[in-house]
C-alpha atoms as a PDB file:
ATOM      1  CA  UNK A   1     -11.818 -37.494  13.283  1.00  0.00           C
ATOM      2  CA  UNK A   2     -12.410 -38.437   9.763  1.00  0.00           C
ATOM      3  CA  UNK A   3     -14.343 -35.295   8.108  1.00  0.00           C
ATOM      4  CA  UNK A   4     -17.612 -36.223   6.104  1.00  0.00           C
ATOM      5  CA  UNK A   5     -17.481 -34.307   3.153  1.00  0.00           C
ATOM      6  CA  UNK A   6     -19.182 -30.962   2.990  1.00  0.00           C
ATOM      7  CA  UNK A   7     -22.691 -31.139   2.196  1.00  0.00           C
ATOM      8  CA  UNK A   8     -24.059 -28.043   0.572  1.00  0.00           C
ATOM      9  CA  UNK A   9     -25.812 -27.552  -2.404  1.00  0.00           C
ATOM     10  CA  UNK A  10     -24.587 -25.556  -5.622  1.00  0.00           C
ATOM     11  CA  UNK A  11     -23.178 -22.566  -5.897  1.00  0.00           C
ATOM     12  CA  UNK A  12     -25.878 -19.734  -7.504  1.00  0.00           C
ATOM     13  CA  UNK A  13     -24.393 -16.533  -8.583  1.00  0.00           C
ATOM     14  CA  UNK A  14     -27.161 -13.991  -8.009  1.00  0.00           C
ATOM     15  CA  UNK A  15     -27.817 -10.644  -9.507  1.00  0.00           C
ATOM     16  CA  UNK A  16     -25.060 -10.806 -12.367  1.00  0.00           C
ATOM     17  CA  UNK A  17     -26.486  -9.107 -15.824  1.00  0.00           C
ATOM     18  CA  UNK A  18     -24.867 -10.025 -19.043  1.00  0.00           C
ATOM     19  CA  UNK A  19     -22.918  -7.311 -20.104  1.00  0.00           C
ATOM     20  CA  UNK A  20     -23.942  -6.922 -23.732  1.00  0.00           C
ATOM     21  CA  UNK A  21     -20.027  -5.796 -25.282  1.00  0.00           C
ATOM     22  CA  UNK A  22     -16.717  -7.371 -24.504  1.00  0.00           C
ATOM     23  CA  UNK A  23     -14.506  -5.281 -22.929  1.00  0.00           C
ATOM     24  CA  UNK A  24     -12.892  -2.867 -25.254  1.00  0.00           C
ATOM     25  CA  UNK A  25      -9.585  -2.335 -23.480  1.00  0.00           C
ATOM     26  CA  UNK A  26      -7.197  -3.900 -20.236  1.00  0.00           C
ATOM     27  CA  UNK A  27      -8.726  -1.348 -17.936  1.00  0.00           C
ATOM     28  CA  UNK A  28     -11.932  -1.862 -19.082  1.00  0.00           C
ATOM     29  CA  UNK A  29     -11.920  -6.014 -18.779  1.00  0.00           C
ATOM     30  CA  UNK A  30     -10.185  -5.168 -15.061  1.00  0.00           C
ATOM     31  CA  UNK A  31     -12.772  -3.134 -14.145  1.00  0.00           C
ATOM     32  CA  UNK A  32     -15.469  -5.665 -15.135  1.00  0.00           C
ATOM     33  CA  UNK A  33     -13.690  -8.342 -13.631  1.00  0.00           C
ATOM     34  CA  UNK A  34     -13.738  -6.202 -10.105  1.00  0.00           C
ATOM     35  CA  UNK A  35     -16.774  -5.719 -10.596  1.00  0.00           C
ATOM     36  CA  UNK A  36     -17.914  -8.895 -10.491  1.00  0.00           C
ATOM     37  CA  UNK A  37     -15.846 -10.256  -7.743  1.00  0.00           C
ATOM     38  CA  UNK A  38     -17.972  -7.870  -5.715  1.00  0.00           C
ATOM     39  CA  UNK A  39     -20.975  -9.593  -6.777  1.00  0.00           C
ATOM     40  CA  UNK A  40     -22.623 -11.475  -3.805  1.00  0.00           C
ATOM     41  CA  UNK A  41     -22.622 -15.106  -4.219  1.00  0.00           C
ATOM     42  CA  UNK A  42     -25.973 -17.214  -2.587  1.00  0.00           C
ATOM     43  CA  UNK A  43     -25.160 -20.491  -0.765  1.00  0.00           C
ATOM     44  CA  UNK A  44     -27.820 -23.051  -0.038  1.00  0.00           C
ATOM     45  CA  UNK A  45     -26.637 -25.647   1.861  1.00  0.00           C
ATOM     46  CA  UNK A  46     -29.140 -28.418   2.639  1.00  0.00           C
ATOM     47  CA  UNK A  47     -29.698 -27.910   6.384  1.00  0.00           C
ATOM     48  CA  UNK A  48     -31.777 -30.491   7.082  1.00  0.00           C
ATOM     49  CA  UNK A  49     -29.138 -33.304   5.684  1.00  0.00           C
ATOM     50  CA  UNK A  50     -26.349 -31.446   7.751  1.00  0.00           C
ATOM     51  CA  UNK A  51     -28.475 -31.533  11.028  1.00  0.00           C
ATOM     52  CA  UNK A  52     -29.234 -35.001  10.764  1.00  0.00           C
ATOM     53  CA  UNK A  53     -26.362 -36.188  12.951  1.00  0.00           C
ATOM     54  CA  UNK A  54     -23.229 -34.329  15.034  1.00  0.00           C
ATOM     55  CA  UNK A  55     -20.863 -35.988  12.179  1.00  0.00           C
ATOM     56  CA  UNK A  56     -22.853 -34.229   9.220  1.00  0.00           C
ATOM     57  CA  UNK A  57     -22.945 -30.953  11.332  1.00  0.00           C
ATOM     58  CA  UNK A  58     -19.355 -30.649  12.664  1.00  0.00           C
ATOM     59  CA  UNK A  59     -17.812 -31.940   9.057  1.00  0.00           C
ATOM     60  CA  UNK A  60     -20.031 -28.957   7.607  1.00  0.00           C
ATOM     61  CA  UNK A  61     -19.352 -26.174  11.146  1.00  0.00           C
ATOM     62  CA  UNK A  62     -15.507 -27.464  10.747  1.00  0.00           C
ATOM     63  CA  UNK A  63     -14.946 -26.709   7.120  1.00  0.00           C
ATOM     64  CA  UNK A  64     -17.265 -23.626   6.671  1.00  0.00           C
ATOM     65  CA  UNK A  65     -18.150 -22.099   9.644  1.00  0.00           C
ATOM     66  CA  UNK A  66     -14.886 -19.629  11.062  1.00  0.00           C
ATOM     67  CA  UNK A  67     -16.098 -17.506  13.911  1.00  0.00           C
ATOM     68  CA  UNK A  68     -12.487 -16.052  14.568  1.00  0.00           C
ATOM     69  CA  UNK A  69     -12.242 -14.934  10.816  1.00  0.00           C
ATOM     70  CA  UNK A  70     -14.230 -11.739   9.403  1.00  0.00           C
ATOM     71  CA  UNK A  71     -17.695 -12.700   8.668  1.00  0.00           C
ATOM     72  CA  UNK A  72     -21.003 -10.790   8.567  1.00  0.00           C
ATOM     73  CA  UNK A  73     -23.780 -12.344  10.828  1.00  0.00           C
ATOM     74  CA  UNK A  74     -27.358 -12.192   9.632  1.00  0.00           C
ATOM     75  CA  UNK A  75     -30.348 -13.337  12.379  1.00  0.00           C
ATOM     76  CA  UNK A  76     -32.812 -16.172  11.691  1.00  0.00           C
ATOM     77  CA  UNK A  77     -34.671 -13.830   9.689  1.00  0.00           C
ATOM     78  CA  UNK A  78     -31.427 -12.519   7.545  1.00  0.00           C
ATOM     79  CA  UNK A  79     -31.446  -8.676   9.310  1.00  0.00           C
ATOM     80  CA  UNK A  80     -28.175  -8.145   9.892  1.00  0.00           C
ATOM     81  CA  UNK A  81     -26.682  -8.312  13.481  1.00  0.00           C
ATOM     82  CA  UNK A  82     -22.964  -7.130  14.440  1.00  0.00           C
ATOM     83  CA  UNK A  83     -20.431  -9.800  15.318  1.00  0.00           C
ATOM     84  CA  UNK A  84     -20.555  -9.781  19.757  1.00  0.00           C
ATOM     85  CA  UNK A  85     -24.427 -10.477  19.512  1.00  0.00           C
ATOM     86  CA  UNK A  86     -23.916 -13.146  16.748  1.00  0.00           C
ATOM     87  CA  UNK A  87     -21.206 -15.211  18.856  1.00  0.00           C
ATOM     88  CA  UNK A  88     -24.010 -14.516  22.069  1.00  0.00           C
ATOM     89  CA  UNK A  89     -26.835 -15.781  20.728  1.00  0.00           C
ATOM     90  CA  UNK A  90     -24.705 -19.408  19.265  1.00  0.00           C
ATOM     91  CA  UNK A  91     -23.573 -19.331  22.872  1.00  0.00           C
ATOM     92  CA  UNK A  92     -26.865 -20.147  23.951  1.00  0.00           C
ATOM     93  CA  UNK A  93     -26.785 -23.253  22.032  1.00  0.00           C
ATOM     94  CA  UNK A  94     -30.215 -22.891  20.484  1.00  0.00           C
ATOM     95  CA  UNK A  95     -28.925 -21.525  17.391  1.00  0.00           C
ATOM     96  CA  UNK A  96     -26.279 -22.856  14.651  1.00  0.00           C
ATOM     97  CA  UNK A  97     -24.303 -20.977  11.809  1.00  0.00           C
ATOM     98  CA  UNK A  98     -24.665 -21.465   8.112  1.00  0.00           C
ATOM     99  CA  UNK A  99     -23.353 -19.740   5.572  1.00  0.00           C
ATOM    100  CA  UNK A 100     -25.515 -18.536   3.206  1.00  0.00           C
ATOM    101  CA  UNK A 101     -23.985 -15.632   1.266  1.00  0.00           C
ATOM    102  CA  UNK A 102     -20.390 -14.504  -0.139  1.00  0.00           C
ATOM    103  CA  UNK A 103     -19.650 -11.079  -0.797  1.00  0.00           C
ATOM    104  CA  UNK A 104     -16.126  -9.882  -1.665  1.00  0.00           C
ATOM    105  CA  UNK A 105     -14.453 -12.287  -0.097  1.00  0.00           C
ATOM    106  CA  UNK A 106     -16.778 -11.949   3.004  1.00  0.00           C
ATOM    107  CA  UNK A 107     -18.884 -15.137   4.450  1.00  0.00           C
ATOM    108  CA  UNK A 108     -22.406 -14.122   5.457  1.00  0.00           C
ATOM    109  CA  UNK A 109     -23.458 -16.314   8.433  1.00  0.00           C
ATOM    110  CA  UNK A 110     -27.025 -16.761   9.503  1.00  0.00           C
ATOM    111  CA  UNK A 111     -28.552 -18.087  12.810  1.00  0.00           C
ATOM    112  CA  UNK A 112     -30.858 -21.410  12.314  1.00  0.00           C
ATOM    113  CA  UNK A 113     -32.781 -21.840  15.239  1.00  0.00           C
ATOM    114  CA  UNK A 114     -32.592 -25.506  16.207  1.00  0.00           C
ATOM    115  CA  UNK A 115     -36.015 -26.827  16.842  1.00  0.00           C
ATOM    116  CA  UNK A 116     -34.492 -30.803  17.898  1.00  0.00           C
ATOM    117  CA  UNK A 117     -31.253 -30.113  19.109  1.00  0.00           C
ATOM    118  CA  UNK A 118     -28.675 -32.474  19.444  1.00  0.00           C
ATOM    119  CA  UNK A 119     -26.592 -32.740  22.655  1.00  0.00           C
ATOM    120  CA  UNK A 120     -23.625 -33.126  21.338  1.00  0.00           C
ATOM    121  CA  UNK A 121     -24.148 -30.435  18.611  1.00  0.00           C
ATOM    122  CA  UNK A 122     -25.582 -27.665  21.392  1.00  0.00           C
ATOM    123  CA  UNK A 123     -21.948 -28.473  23.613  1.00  0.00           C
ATOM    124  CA  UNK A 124     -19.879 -28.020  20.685  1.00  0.00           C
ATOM    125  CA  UNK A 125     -21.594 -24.581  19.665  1.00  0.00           C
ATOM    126  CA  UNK A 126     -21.240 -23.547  22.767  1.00  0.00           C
ATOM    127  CA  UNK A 127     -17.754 -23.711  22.908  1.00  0.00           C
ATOM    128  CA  UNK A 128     -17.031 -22.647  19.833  1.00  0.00           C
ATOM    129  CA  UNK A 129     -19.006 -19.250  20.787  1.00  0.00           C
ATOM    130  CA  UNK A 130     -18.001 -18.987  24.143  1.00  0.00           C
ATOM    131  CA  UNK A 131     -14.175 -19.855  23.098  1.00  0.00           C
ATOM    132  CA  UNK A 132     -14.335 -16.478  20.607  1.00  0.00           C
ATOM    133  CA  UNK A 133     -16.222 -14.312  22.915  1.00  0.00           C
ATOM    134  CA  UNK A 134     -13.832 -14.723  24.955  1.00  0.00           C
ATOM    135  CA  UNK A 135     -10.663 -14.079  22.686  1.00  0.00           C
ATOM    136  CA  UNK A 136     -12.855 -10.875  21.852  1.00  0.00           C
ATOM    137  CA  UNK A 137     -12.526  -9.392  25.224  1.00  0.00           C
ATOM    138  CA  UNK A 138      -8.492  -9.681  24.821  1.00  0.00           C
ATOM    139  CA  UNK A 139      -8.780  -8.154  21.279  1.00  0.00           C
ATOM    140  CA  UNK A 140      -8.290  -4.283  21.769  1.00  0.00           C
ATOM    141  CA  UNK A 141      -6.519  -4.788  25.136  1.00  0.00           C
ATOM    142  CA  UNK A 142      -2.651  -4.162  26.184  1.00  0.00           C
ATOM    143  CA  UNK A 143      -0.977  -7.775  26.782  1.00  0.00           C
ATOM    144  CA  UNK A 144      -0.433  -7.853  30.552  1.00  0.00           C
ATOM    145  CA  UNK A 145       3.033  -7.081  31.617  1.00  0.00           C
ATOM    146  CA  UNK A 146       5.296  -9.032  30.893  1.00  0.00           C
ATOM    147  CA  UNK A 147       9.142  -9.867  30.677  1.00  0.00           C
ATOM    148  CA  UNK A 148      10.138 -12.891  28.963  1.00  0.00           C
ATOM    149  CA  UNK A 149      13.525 -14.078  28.648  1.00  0.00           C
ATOM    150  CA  UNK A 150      14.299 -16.748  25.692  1.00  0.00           C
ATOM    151  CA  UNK A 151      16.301 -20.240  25.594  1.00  0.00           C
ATOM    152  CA  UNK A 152      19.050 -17.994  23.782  1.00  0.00           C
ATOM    153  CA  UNK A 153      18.517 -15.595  26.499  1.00  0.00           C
ATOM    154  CA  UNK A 154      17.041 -12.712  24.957  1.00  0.00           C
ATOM    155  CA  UNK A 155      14.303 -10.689  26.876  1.00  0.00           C
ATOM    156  CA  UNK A 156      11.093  -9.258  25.639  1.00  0.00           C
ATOM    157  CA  UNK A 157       9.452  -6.101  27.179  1.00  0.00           C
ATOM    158  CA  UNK A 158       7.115  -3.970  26.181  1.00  0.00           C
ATOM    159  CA  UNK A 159       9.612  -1.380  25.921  1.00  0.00           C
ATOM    160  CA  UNK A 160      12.118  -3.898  23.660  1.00  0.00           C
ATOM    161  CA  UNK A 161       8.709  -4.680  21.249  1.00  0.00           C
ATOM    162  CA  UNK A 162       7.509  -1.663  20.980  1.00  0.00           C
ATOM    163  CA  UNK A 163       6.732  -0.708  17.254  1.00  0.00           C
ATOM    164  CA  UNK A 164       6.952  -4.115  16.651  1.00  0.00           C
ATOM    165  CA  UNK A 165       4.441  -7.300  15.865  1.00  0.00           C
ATOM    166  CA  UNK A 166       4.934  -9.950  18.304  1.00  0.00           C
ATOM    167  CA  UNK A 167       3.093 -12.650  17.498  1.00  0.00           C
ATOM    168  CA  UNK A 168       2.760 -15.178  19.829  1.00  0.00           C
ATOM    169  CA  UNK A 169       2.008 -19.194  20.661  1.00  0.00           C
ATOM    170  CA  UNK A 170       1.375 -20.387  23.688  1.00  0.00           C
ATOM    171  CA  UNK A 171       2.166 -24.506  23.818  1.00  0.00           C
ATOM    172  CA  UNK A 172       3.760 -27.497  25.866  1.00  0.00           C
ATOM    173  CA  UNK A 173       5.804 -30.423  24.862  1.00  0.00           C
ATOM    174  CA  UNK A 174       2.686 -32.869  25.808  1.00  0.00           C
ATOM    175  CA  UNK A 175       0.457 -31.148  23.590  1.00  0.00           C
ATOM    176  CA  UNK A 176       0.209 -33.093  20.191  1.00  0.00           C
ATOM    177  CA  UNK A 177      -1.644 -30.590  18.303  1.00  0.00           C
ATOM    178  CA  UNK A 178       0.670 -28.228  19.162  1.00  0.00           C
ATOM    179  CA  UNK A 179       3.837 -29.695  18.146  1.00  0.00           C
ATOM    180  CA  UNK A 180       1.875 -31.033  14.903  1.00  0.00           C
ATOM    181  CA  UNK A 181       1.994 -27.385  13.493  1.00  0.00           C
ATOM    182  CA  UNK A 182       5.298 -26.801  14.109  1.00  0.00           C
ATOM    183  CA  UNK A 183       5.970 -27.126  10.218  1.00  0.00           C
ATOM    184  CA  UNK A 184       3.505 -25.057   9.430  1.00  0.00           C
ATOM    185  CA  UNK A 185       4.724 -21.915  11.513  1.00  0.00           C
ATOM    186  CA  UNK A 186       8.355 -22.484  10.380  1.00  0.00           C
ATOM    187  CA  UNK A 187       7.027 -21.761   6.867  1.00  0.00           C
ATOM    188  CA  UNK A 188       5.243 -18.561   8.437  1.00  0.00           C
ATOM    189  CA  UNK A 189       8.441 -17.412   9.855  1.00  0.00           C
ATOM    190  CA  UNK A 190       9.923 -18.195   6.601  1.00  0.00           C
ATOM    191  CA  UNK A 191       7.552 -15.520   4.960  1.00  0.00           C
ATOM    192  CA  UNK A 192       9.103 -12.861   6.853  1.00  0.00           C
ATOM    193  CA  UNK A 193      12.214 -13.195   6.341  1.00  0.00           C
ATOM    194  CA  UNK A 194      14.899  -9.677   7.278  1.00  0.00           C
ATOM    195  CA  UNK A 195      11.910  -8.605   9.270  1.00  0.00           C
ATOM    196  CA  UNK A 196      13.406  -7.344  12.754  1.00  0.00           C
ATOM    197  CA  UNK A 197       9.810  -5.110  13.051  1.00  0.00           C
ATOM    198  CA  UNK A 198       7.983  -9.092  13.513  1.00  0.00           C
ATOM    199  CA  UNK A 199       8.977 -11.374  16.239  1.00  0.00           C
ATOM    200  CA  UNK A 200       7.792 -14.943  16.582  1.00  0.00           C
ATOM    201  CA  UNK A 201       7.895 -15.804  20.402  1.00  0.00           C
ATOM    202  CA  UNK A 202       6.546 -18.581  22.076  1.00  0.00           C
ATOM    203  CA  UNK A 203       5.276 -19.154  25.691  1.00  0.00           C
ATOM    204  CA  UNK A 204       5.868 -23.289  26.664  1.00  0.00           C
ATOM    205  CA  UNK A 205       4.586 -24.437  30.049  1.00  0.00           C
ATOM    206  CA  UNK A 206       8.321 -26.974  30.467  1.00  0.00           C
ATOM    207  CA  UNK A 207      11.338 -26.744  32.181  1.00  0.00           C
ATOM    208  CA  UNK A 208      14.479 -25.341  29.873  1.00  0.00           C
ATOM    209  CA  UNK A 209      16.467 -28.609  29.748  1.00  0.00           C
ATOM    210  CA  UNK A 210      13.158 -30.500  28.688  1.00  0.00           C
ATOM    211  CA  UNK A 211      12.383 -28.255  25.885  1.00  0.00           C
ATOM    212  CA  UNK A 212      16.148 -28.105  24.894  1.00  0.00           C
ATOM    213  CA  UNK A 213      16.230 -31.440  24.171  1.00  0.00           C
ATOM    214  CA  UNK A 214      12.881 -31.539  22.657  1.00  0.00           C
ATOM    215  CA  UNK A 215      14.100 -29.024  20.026  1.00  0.00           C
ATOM    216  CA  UNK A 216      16.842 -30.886  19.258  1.00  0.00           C
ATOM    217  CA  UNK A 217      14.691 -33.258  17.663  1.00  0.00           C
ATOM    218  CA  UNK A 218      11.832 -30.840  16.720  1.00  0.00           C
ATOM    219  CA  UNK A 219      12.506 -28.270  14.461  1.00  0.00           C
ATOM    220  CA  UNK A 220      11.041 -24.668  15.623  1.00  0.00           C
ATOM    221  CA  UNK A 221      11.577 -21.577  14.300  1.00  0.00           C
ATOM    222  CA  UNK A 222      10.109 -19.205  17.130  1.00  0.00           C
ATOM    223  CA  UNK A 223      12.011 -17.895  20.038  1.00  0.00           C
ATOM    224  CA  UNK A 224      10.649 -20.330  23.019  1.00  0.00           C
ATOM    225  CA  UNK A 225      10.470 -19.037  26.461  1.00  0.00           C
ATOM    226  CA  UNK A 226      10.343 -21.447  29.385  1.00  0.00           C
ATOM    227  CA  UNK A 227       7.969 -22.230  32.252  1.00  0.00           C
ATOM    228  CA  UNK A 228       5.051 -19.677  31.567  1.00  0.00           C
ATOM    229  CA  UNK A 229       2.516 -21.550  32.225  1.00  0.00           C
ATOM    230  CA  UNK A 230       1.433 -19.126  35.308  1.00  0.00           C
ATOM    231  CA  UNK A 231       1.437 -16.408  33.066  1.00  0.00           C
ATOM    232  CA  UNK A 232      -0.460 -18.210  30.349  1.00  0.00           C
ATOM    233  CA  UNK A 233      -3.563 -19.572  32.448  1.00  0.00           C
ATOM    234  CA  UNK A 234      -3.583 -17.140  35.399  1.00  0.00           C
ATOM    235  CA  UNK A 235      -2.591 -13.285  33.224  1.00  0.00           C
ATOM    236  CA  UNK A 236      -4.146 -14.517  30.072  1.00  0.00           C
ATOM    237  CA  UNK A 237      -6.757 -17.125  30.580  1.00  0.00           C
ATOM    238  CA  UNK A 238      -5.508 -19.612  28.232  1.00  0.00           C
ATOM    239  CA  UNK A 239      -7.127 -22.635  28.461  1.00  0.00           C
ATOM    240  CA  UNK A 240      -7.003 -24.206  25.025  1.00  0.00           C
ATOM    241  CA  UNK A 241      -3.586 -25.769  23.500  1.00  0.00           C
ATOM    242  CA  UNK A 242      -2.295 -23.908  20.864  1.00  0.00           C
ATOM    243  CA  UNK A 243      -3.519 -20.480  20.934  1.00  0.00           C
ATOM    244  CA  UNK A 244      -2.150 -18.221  19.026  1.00  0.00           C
ATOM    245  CA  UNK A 245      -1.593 -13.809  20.232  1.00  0.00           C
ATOM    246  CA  UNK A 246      -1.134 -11.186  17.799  1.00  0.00           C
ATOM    247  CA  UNK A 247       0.373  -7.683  19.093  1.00  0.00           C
ATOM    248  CA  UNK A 248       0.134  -4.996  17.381  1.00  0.00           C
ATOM    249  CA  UNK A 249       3.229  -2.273  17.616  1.00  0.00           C
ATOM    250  CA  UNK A 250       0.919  -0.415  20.029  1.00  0.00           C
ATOM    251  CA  UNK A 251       1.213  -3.492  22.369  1.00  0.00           C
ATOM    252  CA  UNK A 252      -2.243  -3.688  22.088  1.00  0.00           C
ATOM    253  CA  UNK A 253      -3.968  -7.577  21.240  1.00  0.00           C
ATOM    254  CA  UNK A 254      -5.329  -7.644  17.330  1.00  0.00           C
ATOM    255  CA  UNK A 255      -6.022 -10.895  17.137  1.00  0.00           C
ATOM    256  CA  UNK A 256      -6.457 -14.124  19.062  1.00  0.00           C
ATOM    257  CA  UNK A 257      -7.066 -18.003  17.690  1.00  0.00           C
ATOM    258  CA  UNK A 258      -6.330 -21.760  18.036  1.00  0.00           C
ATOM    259  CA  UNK A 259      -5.386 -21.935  14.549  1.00  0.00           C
ATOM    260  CA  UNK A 260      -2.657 -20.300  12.725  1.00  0.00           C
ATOM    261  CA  UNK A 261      -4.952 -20.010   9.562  1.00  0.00           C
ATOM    262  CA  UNK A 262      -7.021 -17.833  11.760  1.00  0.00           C
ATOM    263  CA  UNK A 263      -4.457 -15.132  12.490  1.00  0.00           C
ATOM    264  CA  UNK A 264      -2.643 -15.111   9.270  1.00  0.00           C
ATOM    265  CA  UNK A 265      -4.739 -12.984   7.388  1.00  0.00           C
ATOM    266  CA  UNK A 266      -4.517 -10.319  10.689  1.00  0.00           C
ATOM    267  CA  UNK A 267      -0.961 -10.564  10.615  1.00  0.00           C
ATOM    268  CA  UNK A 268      -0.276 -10.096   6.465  1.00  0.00           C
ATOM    269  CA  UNK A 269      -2.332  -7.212   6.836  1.00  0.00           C
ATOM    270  CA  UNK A 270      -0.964  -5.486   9.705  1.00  0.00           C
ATOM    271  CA  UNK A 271       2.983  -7.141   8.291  1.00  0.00           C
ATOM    272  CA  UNK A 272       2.419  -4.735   5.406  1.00  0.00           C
ATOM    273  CA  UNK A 273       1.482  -1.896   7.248  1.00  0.00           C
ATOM    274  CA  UNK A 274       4.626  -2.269   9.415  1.00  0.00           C
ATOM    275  CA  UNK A 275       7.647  -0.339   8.239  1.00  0.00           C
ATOM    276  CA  UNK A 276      10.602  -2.577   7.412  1.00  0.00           C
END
């Protein structure tokens, strides 16, 4: 799809006070610096201009709008309203996300209530909501049993993982998407390098021969374990190609995604938590 470009209006930075003297030392200018990173930022974006089509909305919902990151939701009147009954009420597909506020790093979504909606746009909502409702009812959970055994022959149990991040991709050779990121997760494996407390594992739905001589051609840095597609679709609901599963060294799920942008900033945190 060719992207529109985002459509929102400028940036206002609200509530910042001049601050009368310069900074009189290095501690001082980092602590005014801090302290204005925490100051919230106000977005306007012209909602009217992005509603007028399914292009103009999905260019704008594509490149602004990340349910499976950390946001705070707001309601159509901007009252705050935790994260399972945000994702609900977009489920319904009478309600869109916009971003209207940045906070420390945070995105502030509100709910606009959609008073023509557009097919197409209420279908794609929908999914997107349902899509991370439903990766929230893995999050918190222990991966279902499991015992995988590598191309290279190596097996992975929860009792050979434990106190370790396992971070996961579940894929197949037919999938275009998912081979398209291959470069991008060899450079996330290449972040962790002399890191035998984070495995990179991948579930593929293929035969071994097929996806032995698919590697040979396609460069992939994870472990890949054959013919899971059972597994996958029947222990943990996949249904979208890639998705990405984060373990935690509990062998409990912290995060799940289709994007590997979605999980990084999961995994760097918990990665530096993890003893080396």
């Amino acid at each position: 799809m060719n992207y529109l470009s985002l459509i929102a209006s400028g940036l206002i930075l609200w509530g910042l006070n001049s601050c009368g003297h310069a900074a009189d030392s290095p501690a001082a200018a980092t602590a005014a610096s801090h302290t204005m990173d925490k100051q919230p930022v106000s977005l306007h974006p012209d909602r009217a201009a992005i509603l007028r089509d399914f292009n103009s909305w999905y260019a704008y919902h594509y490149r602004q709008i990340h349910l499976a990151r950390h946001f705070e939701g707001l309601d159509t009147a901007a009252q705050p309203l935790e994260r399972h009954a945000f994702l609900t009420r977009l489920a319904t597909g009478r309600y869109v996300a916009f971003q209207t506020l940045t906070q420390s790093g945070v995105p502030y979504y509100q709910l606009h209530a959609l008073t023509s909606p557009n097919p197409d746009i209420v279908r794609t909502i929908q999914q997107s909501a349902n899509t991370e409702l439903r990766h929230e009812q893995m999050e918190g959970k222990p991966l279902p049993a499991y015992a995988f055994t590598d191309l290279d022959g190596r097996r992975y149990t929860p009792e050979t993982t434990r106190g370790k991040l396992l971070v996961i991709k579940c894929w197949f050779i037919g999938c275009f998407a998912c081979v398209q990121e291959f470069p991008q997760l060899n450079r996330l494996v290449a972040r962790y390098p002399n890191r035998p407390d984070v495995l990179f594992v991948s579930l593929a739905f293929d035969q071994p021969q097929a996806l032995t001589d698919f590697l040979k051609k396609h460069a992939f840095q994870y472990a890949v374990v054959p013919q899971q597609r059972p597994y996958m679709e029947q222990q943990l609901g996949v249904d979208t190609y890639p998705t990405h599963i984060l373990v935690d060294r509990t062998g409990r799920v912290a995060k799940v995604t289709n994007t590997i942008e979605d999980l990084e900033p999961t995994m760097a945190e918990l990665a530096a938590a993890t003893p080396r």
